[in-house]
C-alpha atoms as a PDB file:
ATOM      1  CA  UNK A   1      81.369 -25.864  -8.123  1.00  0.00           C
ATOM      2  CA  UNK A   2      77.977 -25.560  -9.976  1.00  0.00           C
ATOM      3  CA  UNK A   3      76.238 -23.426  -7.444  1.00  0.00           C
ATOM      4  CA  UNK A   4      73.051 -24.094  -9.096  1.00  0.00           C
ATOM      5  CA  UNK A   5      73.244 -27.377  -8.912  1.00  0.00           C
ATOM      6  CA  UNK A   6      73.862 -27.470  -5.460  1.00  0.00           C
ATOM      7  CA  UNK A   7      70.890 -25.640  -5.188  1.00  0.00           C
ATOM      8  CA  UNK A   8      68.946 -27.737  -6.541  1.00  0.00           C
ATOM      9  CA  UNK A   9      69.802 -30.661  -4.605  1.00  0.00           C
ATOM     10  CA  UNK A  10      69.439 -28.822  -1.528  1.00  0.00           C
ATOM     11  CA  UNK A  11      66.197 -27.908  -2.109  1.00  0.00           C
ATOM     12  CA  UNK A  12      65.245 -31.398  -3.112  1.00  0.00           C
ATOM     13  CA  UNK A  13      66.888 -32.551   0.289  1.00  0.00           C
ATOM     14  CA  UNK A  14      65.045 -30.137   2.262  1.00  0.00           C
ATOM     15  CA  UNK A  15      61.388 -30.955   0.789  1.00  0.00           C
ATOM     16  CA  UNK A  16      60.889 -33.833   2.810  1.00  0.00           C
ATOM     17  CA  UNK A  17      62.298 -32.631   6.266  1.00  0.00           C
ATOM     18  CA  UNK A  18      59.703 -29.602   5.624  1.00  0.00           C
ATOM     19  CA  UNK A  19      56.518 -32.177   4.915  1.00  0.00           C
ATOM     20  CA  UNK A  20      58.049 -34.348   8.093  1.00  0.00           C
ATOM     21  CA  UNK A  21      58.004 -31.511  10.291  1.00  0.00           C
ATOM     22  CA  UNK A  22      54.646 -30.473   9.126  1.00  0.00           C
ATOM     23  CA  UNK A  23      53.077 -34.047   9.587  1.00  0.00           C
ATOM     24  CA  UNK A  24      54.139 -34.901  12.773  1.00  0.00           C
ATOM     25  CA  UNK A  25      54.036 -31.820  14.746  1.00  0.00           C
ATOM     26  CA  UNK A  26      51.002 -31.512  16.662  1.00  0.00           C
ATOM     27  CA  UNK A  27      48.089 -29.418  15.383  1.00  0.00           C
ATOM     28  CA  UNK A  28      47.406 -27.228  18.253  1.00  0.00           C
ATOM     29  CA  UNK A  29      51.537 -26.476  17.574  1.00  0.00           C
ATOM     30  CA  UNK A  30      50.315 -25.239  13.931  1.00  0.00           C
ATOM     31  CA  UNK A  31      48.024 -22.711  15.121  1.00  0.00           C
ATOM     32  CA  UNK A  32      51.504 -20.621  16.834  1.00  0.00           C
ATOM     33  CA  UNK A  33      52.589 -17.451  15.541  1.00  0.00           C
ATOM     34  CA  UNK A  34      54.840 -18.168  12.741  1.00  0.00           C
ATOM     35  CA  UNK A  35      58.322 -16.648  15.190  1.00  0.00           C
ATOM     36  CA  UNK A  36      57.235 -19.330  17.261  1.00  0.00           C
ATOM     37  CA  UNK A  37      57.103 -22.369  14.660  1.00  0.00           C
ATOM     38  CA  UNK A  38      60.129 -20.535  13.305  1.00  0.00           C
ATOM     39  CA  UNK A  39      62.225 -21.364  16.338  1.00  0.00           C
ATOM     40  CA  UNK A  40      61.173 -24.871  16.278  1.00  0.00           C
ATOM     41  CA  UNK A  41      61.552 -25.608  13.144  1.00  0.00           C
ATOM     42  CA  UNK A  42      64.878 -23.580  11.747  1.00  0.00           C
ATOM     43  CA  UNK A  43      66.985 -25.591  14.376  1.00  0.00           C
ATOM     44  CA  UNK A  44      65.074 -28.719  13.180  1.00  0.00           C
ATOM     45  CA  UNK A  45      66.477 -27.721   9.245  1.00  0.00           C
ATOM     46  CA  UNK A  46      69.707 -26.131  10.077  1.00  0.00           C
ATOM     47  CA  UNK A  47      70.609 -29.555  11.682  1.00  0.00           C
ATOM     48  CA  UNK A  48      69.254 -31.800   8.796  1.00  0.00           C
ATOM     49  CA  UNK A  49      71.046 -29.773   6.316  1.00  0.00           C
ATOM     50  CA  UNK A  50      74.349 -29.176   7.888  1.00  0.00           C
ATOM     51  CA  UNK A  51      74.784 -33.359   8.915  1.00  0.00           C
ATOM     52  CA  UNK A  52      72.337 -35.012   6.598  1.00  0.00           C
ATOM     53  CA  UNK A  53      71.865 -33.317   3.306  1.00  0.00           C
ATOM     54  CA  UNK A  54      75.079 -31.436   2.739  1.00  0.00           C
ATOM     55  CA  UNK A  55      77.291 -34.402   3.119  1.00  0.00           C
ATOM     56  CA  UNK A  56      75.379 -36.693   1.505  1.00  0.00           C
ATOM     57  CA  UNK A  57      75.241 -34.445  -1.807  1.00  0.00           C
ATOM     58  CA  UNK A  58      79.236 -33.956  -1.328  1.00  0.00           C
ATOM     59  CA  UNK A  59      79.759 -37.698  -1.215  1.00  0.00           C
ATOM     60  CA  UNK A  60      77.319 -38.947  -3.397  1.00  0.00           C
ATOM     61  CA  UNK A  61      76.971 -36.117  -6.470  1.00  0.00           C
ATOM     62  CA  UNK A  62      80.357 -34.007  -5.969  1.00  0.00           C
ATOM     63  CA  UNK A  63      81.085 -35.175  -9.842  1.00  0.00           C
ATOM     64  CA  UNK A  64      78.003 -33.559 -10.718  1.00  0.00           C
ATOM     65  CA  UNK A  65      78.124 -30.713  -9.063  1.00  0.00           C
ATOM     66  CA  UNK A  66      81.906 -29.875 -10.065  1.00  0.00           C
ATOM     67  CA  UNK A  67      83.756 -30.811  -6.724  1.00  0.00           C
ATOM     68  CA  UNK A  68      86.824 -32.001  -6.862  1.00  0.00           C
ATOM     69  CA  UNK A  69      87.342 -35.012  -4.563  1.00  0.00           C
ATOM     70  CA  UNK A  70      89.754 -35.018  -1.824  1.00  0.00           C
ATOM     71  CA  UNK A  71      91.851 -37.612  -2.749  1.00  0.00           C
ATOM     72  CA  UNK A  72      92.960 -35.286  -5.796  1.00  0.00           C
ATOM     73  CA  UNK A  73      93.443 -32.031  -4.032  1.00  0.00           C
END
């Protein structure tokens, strides 16, 4: 697997969870201490990444990133 890659598209699947977050939480929620947006929002991004982002990229760019697919292994 092209580690890299995978990277990449991880990154690129988290950017818009991060500006989502960011939009819709309240204001007054912006002006916590960072520990406390932290435990809001890692949750929020551990979740998105593990069932959203993750298999998506698996599914839908596994030839690009060097997986092999299941049917083959």
């Amino acid at each position: 697997m092209n580690k890299h890659r995978f990277a990449a598209l991880m990154t690129i699947g988290a950017y818009p969870m991060v500006v989502a977050i960011l939009y819709f939480l309240p204001h007054s929620f912006m002006m916590q201490p960072h520990w406390i947006k932290g435990i809001v929002m890692v949750p929020i991004m551990v979740v998105w990444m593990f069932y959203v982002v993750s298999p998506a990229i698996q599914r839908y760019m596994a030839s690009w990133i060097g997986l092999r697919s299941r049917s083959a292994s």
